[in-house]
N, C-alpha and C. Protein backbone atom coordinates (compact mmCIF):
# COMPACT_ATOMS: atom_id res chain seq x y z
N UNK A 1 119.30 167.75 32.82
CA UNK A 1 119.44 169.08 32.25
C UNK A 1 118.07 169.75 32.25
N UNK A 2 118.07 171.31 32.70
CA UNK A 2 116.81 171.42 32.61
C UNK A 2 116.52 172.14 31.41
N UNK A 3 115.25 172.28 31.31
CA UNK A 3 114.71 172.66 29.95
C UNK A 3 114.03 174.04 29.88
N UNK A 4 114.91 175.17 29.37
CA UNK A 4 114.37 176.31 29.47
C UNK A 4 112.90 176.64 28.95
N UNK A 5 112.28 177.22 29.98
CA UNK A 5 110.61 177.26 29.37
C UNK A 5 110.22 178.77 29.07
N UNK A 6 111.29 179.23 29.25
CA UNK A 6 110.92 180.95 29.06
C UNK A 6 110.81 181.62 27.94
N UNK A 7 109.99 182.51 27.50
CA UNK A 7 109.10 182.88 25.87
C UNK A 7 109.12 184.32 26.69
N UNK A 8 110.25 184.85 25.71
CA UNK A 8 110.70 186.74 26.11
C UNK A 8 109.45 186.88 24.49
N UNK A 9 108.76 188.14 25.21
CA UNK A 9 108.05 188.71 24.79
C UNK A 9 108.24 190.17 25.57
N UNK A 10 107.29 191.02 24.49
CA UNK A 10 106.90 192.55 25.09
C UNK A 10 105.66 192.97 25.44
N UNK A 11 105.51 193.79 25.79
CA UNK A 11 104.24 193.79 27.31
C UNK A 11 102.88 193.37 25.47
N UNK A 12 103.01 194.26 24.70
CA UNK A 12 102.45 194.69 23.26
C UNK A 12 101.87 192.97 23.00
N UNK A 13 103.18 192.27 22.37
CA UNK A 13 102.73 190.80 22.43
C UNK A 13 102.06 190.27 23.66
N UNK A 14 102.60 190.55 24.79
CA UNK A 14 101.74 189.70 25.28
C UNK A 14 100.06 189.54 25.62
N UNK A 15 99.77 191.25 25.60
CA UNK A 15 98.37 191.44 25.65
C UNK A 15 97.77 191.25 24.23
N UNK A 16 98.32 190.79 23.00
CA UNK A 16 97.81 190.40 22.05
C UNK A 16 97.27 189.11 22.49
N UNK A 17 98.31 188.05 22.87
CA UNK A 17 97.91 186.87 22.97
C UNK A 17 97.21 186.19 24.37
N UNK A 18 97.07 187.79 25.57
CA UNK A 18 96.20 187.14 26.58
C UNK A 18 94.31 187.73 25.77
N UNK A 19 94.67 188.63 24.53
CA UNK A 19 93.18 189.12 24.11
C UNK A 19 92.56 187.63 23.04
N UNK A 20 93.37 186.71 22.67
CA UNK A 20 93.42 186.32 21.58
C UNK A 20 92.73 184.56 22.56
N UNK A 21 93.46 184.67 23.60
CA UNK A 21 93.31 183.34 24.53
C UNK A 21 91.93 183.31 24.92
N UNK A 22 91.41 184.96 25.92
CA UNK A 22 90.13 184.95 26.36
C UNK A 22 89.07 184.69 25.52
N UNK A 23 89.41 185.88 23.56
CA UNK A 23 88.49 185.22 22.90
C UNK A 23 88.14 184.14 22.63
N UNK A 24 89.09 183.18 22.53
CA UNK A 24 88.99 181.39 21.99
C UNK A 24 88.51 180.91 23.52
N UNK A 25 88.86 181.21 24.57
CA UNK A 25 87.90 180.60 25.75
C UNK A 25 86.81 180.87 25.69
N UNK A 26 86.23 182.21 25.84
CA UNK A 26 85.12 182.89 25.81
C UNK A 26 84.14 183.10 24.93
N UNK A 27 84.40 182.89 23.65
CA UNK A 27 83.64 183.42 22.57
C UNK A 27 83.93 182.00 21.74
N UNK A 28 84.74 181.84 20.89
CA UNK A 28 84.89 180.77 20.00
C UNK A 28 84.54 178.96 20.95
N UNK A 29 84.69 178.78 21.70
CA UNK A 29 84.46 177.28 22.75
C UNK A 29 83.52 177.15 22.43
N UNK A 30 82.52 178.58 23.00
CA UNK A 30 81.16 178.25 22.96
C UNK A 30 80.26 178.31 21.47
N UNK A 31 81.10 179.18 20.51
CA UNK A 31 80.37 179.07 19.19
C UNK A 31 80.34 177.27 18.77
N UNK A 32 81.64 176.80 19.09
CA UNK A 32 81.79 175.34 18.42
C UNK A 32 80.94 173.97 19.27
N UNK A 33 80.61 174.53 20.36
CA UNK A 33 79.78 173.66 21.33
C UNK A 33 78.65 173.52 20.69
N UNK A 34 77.76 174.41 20.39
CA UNK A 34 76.86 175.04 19.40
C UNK A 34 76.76 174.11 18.15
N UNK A 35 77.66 174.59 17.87
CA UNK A 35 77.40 173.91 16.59
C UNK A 35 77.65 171.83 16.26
N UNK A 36 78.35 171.44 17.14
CA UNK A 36 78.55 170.26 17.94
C UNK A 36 76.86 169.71 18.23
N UNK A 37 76.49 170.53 18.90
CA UNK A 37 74.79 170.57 19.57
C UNK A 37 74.06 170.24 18.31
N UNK A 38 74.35 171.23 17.58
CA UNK A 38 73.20 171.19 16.02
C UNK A 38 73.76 170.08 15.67
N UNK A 39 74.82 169.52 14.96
CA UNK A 39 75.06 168.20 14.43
C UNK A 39 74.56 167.10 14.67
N UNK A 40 74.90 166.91 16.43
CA UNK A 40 74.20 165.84 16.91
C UNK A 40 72.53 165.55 16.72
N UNK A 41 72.14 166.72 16.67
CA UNK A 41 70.39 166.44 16.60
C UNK A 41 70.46 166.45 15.09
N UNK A 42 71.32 166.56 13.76
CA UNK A 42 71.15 165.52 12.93
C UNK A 42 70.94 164.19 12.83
N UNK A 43 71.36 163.73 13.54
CA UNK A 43 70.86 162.30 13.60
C UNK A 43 72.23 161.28 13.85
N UNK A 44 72.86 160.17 12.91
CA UNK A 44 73.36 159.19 12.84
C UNK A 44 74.97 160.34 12.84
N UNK A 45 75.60 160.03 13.67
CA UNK A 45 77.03 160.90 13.87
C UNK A 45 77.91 159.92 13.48
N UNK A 46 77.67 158.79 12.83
CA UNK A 46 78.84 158.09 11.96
C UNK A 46 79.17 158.56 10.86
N UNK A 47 78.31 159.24 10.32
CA UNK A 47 78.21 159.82 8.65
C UNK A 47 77.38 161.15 8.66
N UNK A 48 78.49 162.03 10.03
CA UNK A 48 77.75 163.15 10.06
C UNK A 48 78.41 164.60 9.71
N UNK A 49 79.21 164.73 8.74
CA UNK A 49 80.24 165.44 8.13
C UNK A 49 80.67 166.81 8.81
N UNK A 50 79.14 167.47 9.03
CA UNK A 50 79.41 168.85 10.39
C UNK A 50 79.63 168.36 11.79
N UNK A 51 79.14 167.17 11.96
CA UNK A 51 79.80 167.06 13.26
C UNK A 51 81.20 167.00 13.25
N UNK A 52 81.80 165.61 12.40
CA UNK A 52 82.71 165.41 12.48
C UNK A 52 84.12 167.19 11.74
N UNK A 53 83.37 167.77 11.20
CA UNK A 53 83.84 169.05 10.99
C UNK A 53 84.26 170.05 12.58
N UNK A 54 83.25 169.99 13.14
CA UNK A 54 83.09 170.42 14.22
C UNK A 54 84.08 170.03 15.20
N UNK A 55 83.80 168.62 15.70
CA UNK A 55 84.88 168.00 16.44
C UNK A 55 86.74 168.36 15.94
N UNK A 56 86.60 168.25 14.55
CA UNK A 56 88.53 168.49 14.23
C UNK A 56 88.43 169.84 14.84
N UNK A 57 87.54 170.83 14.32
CA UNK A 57 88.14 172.43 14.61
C UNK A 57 87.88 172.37 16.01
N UNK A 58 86.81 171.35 17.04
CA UNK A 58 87.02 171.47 18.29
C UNK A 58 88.47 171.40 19.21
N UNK A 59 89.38 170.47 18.40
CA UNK A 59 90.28 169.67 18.53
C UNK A 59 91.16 170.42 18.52
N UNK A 60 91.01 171.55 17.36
CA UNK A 60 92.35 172.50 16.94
C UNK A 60 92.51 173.56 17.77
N UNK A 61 91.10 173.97 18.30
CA UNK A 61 91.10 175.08 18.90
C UNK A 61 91.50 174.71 20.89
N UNK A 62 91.14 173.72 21.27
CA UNK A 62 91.79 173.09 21.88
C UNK A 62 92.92 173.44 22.62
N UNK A 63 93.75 172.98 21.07
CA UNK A 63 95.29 172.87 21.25
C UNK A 63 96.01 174.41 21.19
N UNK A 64 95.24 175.24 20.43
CA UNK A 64 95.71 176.63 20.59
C UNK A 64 94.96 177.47 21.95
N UNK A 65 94.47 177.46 22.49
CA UNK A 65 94.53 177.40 23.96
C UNK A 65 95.58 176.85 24.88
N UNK A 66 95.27 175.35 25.01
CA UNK A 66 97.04 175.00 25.84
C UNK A 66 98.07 175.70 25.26
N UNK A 67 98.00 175.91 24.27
CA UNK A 67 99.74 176.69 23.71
C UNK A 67 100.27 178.26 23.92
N UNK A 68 98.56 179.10 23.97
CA UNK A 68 98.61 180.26 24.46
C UNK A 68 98.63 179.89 25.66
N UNK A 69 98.12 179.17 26.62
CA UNK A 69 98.39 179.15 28.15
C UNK A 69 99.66 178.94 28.38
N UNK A 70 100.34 178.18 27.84
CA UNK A 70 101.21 177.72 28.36
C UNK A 70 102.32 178.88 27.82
N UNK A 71 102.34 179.84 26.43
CA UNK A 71 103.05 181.06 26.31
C UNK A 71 103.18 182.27 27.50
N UNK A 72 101.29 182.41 27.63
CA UNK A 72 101.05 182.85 28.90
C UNK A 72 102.13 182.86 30.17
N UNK A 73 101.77 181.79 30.83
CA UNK A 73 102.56 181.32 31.92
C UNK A 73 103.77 181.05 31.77
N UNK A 74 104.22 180.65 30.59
CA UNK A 74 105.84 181.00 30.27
C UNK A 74 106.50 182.56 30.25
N UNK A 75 105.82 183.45 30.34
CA UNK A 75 106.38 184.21 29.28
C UNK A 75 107.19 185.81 29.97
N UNK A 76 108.42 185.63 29.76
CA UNK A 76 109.25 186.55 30.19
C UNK A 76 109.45 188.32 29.64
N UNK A 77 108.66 189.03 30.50
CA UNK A 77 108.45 190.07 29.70
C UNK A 77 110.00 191.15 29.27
N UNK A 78 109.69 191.60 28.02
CA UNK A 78 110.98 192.46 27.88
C UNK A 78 110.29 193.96 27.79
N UNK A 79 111.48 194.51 28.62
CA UNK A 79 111.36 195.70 28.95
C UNK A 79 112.25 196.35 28.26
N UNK A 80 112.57 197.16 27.01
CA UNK A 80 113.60 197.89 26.32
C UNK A 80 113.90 199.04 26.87
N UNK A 81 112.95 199.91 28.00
CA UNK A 81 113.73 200.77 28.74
C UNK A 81 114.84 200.08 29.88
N UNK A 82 114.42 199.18 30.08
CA UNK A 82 115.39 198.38 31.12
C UNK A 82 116.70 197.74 30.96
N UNK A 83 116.65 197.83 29.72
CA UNK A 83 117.90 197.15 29.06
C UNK A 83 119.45 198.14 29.65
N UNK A 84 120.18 197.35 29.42
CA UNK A 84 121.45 197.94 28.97
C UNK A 84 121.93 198.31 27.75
N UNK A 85 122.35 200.22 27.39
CA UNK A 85 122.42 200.45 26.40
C UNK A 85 123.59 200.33 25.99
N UNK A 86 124.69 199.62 26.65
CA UNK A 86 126.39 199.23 26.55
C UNK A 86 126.20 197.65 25.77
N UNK A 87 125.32 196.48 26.25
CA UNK A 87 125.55 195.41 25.84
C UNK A 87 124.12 194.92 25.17
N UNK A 88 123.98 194.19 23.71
CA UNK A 88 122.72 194.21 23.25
C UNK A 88 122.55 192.93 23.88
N UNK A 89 120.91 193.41 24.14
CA UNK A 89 120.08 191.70 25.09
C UNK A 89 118.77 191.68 24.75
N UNK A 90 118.06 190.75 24.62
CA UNK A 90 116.75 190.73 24.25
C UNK A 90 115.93 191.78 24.73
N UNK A 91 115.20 192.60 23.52
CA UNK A 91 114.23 194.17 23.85
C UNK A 91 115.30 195.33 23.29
N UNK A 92 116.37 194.55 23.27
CA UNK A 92 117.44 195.62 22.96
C UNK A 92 117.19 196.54 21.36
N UNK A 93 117.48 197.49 20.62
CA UNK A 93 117.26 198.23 19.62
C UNK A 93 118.78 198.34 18.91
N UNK A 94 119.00 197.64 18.06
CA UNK A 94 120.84 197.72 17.24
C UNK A 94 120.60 198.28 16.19
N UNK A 95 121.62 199.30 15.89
CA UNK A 95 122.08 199.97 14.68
C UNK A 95 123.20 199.08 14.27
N UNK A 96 123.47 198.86 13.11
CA UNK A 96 124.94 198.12 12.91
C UNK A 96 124.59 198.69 11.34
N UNK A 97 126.27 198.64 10.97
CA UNK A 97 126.24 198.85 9.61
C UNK A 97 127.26 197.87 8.85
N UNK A 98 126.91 197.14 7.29
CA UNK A 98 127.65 196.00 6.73
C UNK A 98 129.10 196.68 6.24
N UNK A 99 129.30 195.45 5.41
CA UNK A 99 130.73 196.55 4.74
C UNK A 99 130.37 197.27 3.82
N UNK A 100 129.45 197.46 3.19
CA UNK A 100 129.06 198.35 1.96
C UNK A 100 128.83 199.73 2.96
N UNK A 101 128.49 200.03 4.00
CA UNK A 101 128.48 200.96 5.03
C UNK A 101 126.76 201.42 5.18
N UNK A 102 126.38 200.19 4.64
CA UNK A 102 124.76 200.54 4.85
C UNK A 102 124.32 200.36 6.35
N UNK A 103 123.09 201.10 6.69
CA UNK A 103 122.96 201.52 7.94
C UNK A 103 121.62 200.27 8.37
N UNK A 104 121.34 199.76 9.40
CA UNK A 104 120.18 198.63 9.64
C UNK A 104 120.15 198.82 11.07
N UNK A 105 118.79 198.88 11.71
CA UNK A 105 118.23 198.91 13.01
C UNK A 105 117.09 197.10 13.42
N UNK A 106 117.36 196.76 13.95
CA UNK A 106 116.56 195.62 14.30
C UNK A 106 116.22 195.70 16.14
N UNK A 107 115.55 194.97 16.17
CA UNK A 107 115.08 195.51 17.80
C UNK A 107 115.30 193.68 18.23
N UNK A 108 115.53 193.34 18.91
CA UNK A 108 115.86 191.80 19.41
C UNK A 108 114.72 191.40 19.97
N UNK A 109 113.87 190.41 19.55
CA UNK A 109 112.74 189.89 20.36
C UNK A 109 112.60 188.76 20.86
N UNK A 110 111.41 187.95 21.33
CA UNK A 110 111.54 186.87 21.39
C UNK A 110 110.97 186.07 20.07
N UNK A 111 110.96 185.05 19.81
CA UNK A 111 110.97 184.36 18.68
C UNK A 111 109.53 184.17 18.48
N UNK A 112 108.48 184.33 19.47
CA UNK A 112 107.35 184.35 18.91
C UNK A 112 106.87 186.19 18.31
N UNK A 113 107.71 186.89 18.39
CA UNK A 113 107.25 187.94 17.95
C UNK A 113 108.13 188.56 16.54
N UNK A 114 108.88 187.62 16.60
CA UNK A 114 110.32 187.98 14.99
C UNK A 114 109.27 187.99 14.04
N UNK A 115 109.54 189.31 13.52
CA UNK A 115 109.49 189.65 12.19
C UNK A 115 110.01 190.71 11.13
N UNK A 116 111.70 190.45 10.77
CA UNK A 116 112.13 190.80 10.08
C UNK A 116 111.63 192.05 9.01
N UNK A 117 110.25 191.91 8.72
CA UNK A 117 109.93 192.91 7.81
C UNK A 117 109.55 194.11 8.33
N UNK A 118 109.31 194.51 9.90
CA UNK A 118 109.17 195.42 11.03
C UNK A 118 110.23 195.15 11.71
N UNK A 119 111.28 195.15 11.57
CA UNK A 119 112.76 194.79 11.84
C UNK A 119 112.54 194.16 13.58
N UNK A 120 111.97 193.18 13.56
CA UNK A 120 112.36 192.45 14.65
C UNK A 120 112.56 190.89 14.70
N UNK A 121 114.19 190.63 15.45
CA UNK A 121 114.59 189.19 14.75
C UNK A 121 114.66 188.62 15.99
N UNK A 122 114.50 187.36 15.99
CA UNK A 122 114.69 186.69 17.12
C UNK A 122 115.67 186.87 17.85
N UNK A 123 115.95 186.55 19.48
CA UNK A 123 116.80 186.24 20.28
C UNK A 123 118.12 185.26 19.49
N UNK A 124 116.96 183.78 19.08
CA UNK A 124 117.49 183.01 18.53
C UNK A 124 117.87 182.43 17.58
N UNK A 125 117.56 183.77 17.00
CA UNK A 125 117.82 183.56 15.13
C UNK A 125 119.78 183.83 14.58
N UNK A 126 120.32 183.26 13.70
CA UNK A 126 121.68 183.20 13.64
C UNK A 126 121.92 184.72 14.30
N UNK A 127 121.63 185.58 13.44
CA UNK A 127 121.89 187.06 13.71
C UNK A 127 121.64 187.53 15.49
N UNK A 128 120.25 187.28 15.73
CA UNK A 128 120.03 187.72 17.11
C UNK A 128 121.17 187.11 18.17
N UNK A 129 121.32 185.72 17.62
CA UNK A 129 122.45 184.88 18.60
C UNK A 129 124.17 185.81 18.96
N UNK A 130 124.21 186.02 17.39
CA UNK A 130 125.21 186.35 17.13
C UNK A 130 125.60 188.50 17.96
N UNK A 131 124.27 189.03 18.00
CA UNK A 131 124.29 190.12 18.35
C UNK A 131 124.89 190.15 20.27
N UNK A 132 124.01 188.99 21.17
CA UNK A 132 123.80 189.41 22.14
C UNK A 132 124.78 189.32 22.61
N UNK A 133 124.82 190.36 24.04
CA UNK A 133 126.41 190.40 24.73
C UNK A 133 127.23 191.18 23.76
N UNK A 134 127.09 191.68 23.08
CA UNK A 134 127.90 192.13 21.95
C UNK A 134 128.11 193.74 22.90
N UNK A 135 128.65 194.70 21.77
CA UNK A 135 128.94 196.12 22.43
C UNK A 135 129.00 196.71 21.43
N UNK A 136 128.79 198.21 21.70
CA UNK A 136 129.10 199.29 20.40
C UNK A 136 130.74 199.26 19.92
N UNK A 137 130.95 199.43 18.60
CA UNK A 137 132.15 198.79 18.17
C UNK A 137 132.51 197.36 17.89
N UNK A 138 131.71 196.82 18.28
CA UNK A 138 132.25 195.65 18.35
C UNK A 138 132.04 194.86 16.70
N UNK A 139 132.49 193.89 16.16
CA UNK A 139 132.50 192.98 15.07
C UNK A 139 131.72 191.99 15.21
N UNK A 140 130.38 191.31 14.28
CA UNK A 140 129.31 190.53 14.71
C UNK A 140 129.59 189.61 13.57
N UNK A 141 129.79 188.54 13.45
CA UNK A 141 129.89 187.37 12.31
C UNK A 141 128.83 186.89 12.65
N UNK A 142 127.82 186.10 11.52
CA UNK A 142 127.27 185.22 11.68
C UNK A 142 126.92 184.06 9.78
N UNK A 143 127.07 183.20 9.80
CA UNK A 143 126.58 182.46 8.91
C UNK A 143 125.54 182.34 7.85
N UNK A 144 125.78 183.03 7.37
CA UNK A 144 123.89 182.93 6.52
C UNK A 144 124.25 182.11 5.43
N UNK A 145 122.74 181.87 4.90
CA UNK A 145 122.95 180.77 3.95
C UNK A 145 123.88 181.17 2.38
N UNK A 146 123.94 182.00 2.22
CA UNK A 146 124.90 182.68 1.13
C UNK A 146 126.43 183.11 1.79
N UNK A 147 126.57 182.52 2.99
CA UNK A 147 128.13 182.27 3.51
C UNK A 147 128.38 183.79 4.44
N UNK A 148 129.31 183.28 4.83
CA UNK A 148 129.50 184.38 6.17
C UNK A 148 129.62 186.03 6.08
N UNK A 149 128.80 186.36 6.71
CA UNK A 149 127.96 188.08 6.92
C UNK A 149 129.20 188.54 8.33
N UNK A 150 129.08 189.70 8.00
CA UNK A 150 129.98 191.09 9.12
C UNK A 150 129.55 191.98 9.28
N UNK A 151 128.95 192.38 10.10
CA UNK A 151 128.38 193.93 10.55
C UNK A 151 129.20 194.24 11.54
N UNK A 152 128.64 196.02 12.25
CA UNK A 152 129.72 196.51 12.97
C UNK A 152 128.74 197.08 14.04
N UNK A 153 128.70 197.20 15.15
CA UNK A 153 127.42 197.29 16.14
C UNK A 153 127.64 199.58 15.87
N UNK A 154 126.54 200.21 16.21
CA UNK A 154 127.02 201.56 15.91
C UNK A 154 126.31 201.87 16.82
N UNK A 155 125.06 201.22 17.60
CA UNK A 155 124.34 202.05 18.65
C UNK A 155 123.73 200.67 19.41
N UNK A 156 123.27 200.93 20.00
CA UNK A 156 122.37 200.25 21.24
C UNK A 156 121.23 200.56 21.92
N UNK A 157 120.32 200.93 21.36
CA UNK A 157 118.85 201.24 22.30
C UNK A 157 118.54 200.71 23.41
């Protein structure tokens, strides 16, 4: 089975996290090399607390590099003018309203960019799951932890 590697993002995210990658290559590597440098010419690096300080955040920063690279090179851009405004799909913009007839807009993203409080929910979050492929008119169930939710789709960006 293969293993989907694709990370939908928008052009917005993604030049956050190619500005965020170059700095930690470019700027932060070399601050911590630095300071790696100074430790060692402390002396005895068995019981050398900034080194060994140094080395973990070397370690951490590291790993957030491979992870932005690898977002990088994963990463499937969403285009919300490109969408279809008949069926909601990731980039997509939904109006839906509950049964109380309250009105809610969420924009569908990818999951590294969900954040609910700027109304954007994951692809793969119950709700986003539950939206896509969907249509104006249509009836959206999904599960939440206080038991099963109904909205009604009213637009499509």
């Amino acid at each position: 089975m293969a293993i989907n590697n694709q990370i939908y993002i928008t052009a917005e995210g993604l030049a956050k996290l190619k500005k965020e990658f170059e700095d930690l290559v470019n700027i932060e590597r070399k601050k911590i090399a630095e300071r790696i440098q100074e430790a060692k010419e402390l002396g005895d690096l068995s019981e050398n607390a900034e080194y060994s300080a140094a080395k973990e955040e070397q370690s951490f920063l590291e790993m957030r590099i491979m992870e932005l690279d690898n977002i990088i090179k994963n990463a499937v851009l969403i285009n919300p003018h490109n969408n279809s405004k008949t069926i909601v799909d990731v980039g997509s913009l939904v109006s839906f309203t509950d049964k109380s007839g309250t009105t809610r807009e969420y924009q569908i993203v990818g999951s590294r960019e969900a954040d609910p409080g700027t109304g954007k929910i994951s692809n793969e979050s119950p709700l986003g799951r539950a939206f896509l492929g969907k249509k104006v008119g249509e009836e959206v169930s999904f599960q939440a932890p206080k038991g099963m939710v109904n909205f009604k789709i009213i637009s499509i960006k």
